[in-house]
Protein backbone atom coordinates (compact mmCIF):
# COMPACT_ATOMS: atom_id res chain seq x y z
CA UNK A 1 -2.19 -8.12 16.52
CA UNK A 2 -3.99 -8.44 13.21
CA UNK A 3 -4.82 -11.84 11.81
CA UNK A 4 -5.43 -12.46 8.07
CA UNK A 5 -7.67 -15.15 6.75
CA UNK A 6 -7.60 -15.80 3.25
CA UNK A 7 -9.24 -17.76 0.59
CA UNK A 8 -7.90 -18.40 -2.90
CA UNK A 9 -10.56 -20.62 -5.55
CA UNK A 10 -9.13 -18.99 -8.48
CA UNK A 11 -9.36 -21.12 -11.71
CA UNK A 12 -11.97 -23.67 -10.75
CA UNK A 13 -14.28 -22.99 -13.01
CA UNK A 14 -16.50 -22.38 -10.39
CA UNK A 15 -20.44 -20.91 -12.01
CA UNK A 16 -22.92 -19.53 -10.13
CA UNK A 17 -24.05 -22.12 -7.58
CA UNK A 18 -20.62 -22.38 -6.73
CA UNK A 19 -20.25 -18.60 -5.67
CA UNK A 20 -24.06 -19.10 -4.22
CA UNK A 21 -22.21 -21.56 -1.79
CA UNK A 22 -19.15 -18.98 -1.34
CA UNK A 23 -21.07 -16.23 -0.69
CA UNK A 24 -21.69 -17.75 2.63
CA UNK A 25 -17.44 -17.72 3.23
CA UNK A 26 -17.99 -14.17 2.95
CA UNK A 27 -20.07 -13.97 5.82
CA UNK A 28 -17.52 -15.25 7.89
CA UNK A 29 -16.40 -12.71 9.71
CA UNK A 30 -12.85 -13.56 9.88
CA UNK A 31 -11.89 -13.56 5.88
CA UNK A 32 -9.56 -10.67 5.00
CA UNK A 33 -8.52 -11.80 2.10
CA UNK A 34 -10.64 -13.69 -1.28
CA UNK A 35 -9.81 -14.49 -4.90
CA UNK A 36 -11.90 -16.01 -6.89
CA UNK A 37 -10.08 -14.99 -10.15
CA UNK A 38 -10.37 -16.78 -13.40
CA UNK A 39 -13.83 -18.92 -12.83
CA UNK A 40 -17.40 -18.18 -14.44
CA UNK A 41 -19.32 -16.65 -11.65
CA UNK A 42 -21.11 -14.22 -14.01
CA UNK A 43 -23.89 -11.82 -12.90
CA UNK A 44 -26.02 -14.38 -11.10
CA UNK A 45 -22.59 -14.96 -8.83
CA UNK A 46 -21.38 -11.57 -8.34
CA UNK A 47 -25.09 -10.36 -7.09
CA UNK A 48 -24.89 -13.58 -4.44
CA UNK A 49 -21.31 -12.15 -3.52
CA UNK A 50 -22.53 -9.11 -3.07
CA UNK A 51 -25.32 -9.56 -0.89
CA UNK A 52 -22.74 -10.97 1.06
CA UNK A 53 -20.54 -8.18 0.86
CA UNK A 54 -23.31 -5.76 2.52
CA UNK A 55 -23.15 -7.43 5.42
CA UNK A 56 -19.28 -8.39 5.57
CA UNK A 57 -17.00 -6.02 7.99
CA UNK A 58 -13.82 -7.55 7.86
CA UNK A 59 -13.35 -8.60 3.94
CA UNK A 60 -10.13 -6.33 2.45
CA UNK A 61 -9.27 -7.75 -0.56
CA UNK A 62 -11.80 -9.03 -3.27
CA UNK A 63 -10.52 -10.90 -6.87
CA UNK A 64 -12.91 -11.66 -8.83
CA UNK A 65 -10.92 -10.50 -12.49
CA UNK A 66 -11.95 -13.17 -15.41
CA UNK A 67 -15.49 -14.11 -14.18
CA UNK A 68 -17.91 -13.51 -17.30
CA UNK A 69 -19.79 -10.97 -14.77
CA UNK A 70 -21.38 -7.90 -17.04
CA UNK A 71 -23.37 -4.71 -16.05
CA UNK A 72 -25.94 -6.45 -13.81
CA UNK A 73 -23.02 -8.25 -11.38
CA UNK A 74 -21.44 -4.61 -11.76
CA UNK A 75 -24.35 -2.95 -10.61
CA UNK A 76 -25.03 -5.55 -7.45
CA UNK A 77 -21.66 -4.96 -6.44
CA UNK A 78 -21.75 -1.03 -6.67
CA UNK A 79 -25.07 -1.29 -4.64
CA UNK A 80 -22.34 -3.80 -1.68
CA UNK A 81 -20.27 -0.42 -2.28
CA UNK A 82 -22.35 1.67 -1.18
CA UNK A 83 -22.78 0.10 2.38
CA UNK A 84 -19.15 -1.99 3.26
CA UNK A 85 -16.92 0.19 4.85
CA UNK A 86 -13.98 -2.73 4.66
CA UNK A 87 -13.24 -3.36 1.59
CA UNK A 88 -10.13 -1.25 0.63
CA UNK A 89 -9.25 -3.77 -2.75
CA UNK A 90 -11.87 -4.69 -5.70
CA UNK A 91 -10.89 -6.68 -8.32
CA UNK A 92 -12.67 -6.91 -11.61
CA UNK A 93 -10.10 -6.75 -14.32
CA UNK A 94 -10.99 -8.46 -17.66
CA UNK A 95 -14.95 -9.24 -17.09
CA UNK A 96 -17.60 -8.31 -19.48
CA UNK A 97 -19.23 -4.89 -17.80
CA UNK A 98 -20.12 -1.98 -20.11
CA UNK A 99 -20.49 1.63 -19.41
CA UNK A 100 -23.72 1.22 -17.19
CA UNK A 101 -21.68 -1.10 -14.91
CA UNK A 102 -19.04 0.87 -14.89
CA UNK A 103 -20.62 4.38 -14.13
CA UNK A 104 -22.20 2.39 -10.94
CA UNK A 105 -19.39 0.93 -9.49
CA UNK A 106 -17.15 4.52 -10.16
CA UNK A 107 -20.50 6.24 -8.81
CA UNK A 108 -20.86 4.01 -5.66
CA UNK A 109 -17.38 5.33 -4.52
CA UNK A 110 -18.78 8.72 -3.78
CA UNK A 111 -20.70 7.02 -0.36
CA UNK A 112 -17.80 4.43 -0.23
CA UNK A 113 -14.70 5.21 1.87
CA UNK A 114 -12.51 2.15 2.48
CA UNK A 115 -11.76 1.04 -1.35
CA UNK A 116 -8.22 1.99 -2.56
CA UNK A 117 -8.18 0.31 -5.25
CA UNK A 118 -10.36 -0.61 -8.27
CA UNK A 119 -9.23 -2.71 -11.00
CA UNK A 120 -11.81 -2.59 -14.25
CA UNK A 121 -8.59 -3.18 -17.12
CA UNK A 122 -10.00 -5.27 -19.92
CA UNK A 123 -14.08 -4.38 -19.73
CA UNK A 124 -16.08 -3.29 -22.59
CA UNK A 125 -16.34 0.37 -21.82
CA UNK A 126 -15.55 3.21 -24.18
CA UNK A 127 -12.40 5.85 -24.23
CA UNK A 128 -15.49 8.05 -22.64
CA UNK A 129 -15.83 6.31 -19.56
CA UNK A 130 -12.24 6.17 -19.35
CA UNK A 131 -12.18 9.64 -19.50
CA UNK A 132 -15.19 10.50 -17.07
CA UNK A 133 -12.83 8.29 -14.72
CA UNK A 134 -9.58 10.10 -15.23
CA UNK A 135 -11.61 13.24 -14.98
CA UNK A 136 -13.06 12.42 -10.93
CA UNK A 137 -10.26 14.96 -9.41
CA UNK A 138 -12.05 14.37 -6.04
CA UNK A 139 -11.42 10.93 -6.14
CA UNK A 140 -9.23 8.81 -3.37
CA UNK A 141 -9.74 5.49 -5.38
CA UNK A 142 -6.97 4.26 -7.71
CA UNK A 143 -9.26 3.00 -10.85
CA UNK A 144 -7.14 0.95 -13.38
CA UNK A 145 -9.05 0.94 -16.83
């Protein structure tokens, strides 16, 4: 019998000491399911999340879309990637992260083999990232750009 715990903040304008302060939920081993959508986490929140996230087992789902986070919150979460084995949903539709951000969290899939999906619609990378994504034939992750 599988039991979901899940956690929706989304549109509390939460900033970073907020998500400091969350980042602790997500070291409760028992949360499936977390959206944070539409608040103001920015880098500073997305790199407490993700240290968070590296030592998470059970988290599945992950919203964070509309959260001001750009390449450096991209990169911090690539680098949670890249060591949580849970995580099979990754939300980060209509942010701020650029093509460095983006080539890390794209490239952290290669050692990542839970994620299913990856939403980056609405970011500030070029039609050439888009295509280096559409061009990954190896690739088991559905990437919406």
């Amino acid at each position: 019998v599988s039991t979901q715990s899940t956690g929706d903040l989304g549109g509390n304008e939460i900033e970073y000491e907020g998500a400091k302060l969350l980042a602790d939920l997500l070291r409760n081993k028992s949360l499936t399911i977390f959206s944070l959508d539409r608040n103001k986490i920015g880098d500073k929140g997305a790199e407490a999340l993700a240290d968070a996230l590296k030592v998470n087992n059970s988290i599945e789902s992950l919203n964070l879309d509309r959260n001001k986070i750009g390449d450096k919150g991209a990169k911090a979460l690539a680098d949670a990637l890249e060591v949580n084995n849970s995580i099979k949903i990754l939300h980060l539709e209509h942010n701020s992260i650029g093509v460095e951000g983006c080539r890390s969290l794209v490239d952290a899939l290669s050692k990542n083999n839970s994620l299913s999906v990856l939403g980056l619609a609405g970011n500030r990378f070029d039609v050439a990232m888009k295509d280096y994504i559409h061009s990954l034939k190896n690739n088991r992750t559905k990437i919406t750009v």
